[in-house]
Structures are given as structure tokens and as C-alpha cells.
Protein backbone atom coordinates (compact mmCIF):
# COMPACT_ATOMS: atom_id res chain seq x y z
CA UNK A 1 -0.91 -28.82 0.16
CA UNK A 2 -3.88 -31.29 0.81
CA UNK A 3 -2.52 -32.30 3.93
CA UNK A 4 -1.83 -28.95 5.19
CA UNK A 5 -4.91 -27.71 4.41
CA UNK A 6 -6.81 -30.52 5.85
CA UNK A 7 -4.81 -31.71 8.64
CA UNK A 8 -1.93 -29.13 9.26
CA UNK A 9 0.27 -31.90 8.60
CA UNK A 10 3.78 -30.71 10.04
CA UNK A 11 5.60 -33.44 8.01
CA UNK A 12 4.14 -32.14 5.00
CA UNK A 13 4.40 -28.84 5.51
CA UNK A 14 8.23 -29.27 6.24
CA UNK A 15 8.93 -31.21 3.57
CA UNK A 16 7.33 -28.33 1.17
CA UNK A 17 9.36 -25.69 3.14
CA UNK A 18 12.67 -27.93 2.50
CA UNK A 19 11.78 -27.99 -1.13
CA UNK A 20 10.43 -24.03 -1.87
CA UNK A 21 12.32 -21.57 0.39
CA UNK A 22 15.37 -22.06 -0.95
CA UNK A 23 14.01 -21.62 -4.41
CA UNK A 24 12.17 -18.17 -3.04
CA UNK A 25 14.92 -16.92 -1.38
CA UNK A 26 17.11 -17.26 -4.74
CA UNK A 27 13.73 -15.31 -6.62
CA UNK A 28 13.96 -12.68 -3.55
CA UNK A 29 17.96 -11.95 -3.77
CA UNK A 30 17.78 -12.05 -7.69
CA UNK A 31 14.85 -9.23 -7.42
CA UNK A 32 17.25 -6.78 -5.50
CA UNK A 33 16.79 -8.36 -1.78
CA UNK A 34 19.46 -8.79 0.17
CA UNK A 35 20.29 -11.89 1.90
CA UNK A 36 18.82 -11.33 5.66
CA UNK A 37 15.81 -9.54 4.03
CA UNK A 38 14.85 -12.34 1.39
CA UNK A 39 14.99 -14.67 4.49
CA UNK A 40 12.66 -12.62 6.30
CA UNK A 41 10.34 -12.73 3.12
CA UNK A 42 10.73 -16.36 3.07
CA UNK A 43 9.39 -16.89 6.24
CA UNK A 44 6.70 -14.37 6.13
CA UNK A 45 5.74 -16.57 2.93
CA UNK A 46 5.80 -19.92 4.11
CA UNK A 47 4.03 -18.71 7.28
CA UNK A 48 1.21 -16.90 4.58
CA UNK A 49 0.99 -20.62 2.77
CA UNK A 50 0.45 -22.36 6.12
CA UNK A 51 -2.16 -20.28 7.49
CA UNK A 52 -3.80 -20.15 4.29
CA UNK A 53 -3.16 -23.48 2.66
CA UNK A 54 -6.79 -24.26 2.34
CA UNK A 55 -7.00 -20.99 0.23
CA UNK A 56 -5.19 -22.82 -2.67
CA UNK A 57 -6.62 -24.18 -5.61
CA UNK A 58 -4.81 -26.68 -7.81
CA UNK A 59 -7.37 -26.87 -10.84
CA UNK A 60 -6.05 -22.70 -10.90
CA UNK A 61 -2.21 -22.87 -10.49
CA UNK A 62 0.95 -25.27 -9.85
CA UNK A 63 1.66 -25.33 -6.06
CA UNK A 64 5.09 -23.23 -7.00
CA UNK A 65 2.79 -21.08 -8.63
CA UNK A 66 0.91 -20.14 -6.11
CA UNK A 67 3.95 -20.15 -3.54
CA UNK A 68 5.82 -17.87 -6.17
CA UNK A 69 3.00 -15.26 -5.84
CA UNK A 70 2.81 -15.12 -2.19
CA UNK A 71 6.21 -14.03 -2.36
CA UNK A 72 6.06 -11.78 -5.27
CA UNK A 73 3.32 -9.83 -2.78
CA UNK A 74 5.13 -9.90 -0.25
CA UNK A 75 8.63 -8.75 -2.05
CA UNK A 76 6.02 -5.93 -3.81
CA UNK A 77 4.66 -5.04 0.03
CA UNK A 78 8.43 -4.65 1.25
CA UNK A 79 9.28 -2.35 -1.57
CA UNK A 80 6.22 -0.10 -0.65
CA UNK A 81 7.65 0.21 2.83
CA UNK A 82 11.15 1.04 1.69
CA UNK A 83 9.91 3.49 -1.09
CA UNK A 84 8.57 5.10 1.97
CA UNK A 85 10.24 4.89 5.16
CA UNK A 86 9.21 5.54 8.30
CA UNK A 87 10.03 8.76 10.15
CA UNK A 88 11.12 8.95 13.64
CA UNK A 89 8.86 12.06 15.02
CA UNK A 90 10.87 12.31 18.05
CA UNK A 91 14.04 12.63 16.45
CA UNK A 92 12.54 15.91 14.75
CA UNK A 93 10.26 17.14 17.44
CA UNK A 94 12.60 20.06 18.72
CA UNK A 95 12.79 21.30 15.32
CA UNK A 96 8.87 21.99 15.19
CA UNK A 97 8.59 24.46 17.87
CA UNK A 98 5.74 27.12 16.83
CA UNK A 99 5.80 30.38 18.71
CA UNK A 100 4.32 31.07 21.72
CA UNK A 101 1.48 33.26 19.88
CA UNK A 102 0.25 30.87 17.15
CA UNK A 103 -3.27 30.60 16.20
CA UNK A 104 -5.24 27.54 16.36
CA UNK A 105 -4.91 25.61 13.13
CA UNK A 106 -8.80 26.11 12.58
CA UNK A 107 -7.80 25.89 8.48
CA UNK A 108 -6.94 22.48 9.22
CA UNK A 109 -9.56 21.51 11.39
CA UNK A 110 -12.31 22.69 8.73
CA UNK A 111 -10.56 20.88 5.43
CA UNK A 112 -10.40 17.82 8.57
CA UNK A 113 -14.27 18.14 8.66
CA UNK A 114 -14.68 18.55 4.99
CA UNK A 115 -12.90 15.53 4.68
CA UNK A 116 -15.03 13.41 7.31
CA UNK A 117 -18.22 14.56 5.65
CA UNK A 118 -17.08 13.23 2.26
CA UNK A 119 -16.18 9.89 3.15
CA UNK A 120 -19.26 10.13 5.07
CA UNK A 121 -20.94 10.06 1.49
CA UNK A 122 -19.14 7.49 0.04
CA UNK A 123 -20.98 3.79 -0.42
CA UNK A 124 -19.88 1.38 3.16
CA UNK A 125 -17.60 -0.51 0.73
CA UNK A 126 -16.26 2.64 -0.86
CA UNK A 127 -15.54 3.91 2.62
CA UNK A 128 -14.11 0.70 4.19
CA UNK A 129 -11.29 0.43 1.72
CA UNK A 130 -10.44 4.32 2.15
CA UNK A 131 -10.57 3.73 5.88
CA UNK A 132 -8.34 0.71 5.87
CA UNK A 133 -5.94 2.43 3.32
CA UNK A 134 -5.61 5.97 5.23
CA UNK A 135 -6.41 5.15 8.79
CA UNK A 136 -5.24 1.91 9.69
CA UNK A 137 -2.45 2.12 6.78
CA UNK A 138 -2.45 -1.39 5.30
CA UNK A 139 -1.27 -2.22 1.63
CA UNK A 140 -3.77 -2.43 -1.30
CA UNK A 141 -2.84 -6.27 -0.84
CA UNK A 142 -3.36 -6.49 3.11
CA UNK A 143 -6.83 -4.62 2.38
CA UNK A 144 -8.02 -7.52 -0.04
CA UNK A 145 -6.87 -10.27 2.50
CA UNK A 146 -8.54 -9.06 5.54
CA UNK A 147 -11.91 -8.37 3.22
CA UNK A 148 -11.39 -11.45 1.28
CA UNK A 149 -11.77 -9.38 -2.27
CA UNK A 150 -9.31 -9.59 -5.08
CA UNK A 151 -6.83 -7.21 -5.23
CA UNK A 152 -8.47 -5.83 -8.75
CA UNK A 153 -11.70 -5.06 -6.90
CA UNK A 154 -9.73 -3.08 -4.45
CA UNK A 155 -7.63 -1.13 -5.89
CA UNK A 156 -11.20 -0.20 -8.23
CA UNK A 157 -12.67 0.68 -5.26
CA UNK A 158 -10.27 2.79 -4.12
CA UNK A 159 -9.58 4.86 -7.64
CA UNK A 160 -13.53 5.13 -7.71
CA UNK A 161 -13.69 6.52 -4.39
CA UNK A 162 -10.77 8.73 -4.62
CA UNK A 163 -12.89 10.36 -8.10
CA UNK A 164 -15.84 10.67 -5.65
CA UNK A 165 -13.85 12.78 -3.87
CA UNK A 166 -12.14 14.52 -5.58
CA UNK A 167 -15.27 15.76 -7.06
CA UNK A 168 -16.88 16.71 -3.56
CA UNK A 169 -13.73 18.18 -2.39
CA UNK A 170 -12.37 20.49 -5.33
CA UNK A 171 -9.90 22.33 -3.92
CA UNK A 172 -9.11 23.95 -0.76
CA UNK A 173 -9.34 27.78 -1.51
């Protein structure tokens, strides 16, 4: 991991991807993965160890430690996708037709701009983490690599926010 870090030593970093992603993939399948997705995860977690090799810390964890938990987060980041697919809006477009004398959804627009004003009021870190979450849609985990926070101080951030307001909001009557 030394080399990689300090060099991006290709040699070495093959040589760890000879020895680990056959081991991960065999974690990934026995976790419920199937083949072409644990390779997928595999690759997304060598690729996470190589761009952030000088990240890792051997006084805190074994190297399979460390490899084993890049993986786990990513497996736990697929799952969260799956649990919640996608939906194609085109496909279902034609079924959303309103008629021709519908109102303007001014309901919406005012719990929109209730909404804006209390994340407005929440602290810059408070709103950051909602904003990230919501807007750009990026995992709890994806949140605390881009802001380089622990995951802990995230997810905290978000459940403190979210009691912020829900206390500003109350309910939409």
C-alpha cells in the first residue's frame, strides 16, 4: 500500500489486485451478489483503494481490513440502489395526462417554498448534507467522501437536521 500511495506503483498495485479481488468477489457472491455484479463491485473497489491508497492507515487496520470495508460500502451502496430502483418517466408519461382545465399546483409550489425557507435556516453544514442527500442524491457514504467526514458525523447531521425540520415544518394542513 506504501508504494501505491507514494509512487502509484503499478507492479504493486497489481500484485495486491491478484491477491484481494478474488477474495472480495467470493465475500460479494456469498453476501447475495451475483457473479457479474460482485465483479463490478470488485472493480469499483480496487479502483476506490487506488485512488485513495494514501487514505490508509496501517497502525488502524490490516490492509484486508481496510480492502474488506471498501467493499462492504460499496456492496451496502448497491443494495440502496436496488432497494430502490430507478423509474423510467418516459415509459409512464402517457399515463399522467391531467385535463385540459387543471389548476396550477400553487399547493405545491407554497409547501416548495416552505421547504426552501427551512433549509434556509438550517446551520451551512446542516444544509450541505441535506443538499447533497436530496438534491444531488448521493449515499450517506458518498456524502462523507466528497466532505471528507466520517460517515457517523453524517448521518448525525442529517437526523439533526431532519428534527430541525420537522419542527419548522409541522405538517402541511
Amino acid at each position: 500500500m506504501r508504494a501505491i500511495a507514494k509512487s502509484r506503483d503499478r507492479a504493486a498495485f497489481s500484485s495486491l489486485f491478484g491477491y484481494f479481488a478474488p477474495r472480495i468477489k467470493t465475500y460479494l457472491m456469498q453476501s447475495g451478489v451475483g457473479q457479474e455484479r460482485a465483479e463490478d463491485l470488485v472493480q469499483e473497489t480496487m479502483v476506490m483503494a487506488w485512488r485513495k491508497a494514501a487514505l490508509y492507515q496501517p497502525e488502524k487496520a490490516a490492509v484486508s481490513t481496510w480492502l474488506f470495508q471498501i467493499a462492504r460500502n460499496k456492496l451496502i451502496d448497491h443494495l440502496r440502489r436496488y432497494k430502490y430502483p430507478e423509474i423510467d418517466f418516459d415509459e409512464h408519461s402517457s399515463d399522467l395526462v391531467a385535463d385540459e382545465d387543471a389548476e396550477t399546483p400553487t399547493l405545491a409550489g407554497q409547501i416548495g417554498e416552505r421547504v426552501s425557507v427551512a433549509v434556509r435556516r438550517l446551520t451551512q453544514a446542516q444544509r450541505e448534507v441535506i443538499e447533497l442527500s436530496f438534491y444531488e442524491e448521493l449515499s450517506h457514504s458518498q456524502i462523507a467522501e466528497r466532505l471528507a467526514l466520517p460517515l457517523g458525523t453524517v448521518k448525525s447531521r442529517i437526523r439533526i437536521a431532519f428534527d430541525l425540520l420537522r419542527k419548522e415544518l409541522g405538517t402541511f394542513e
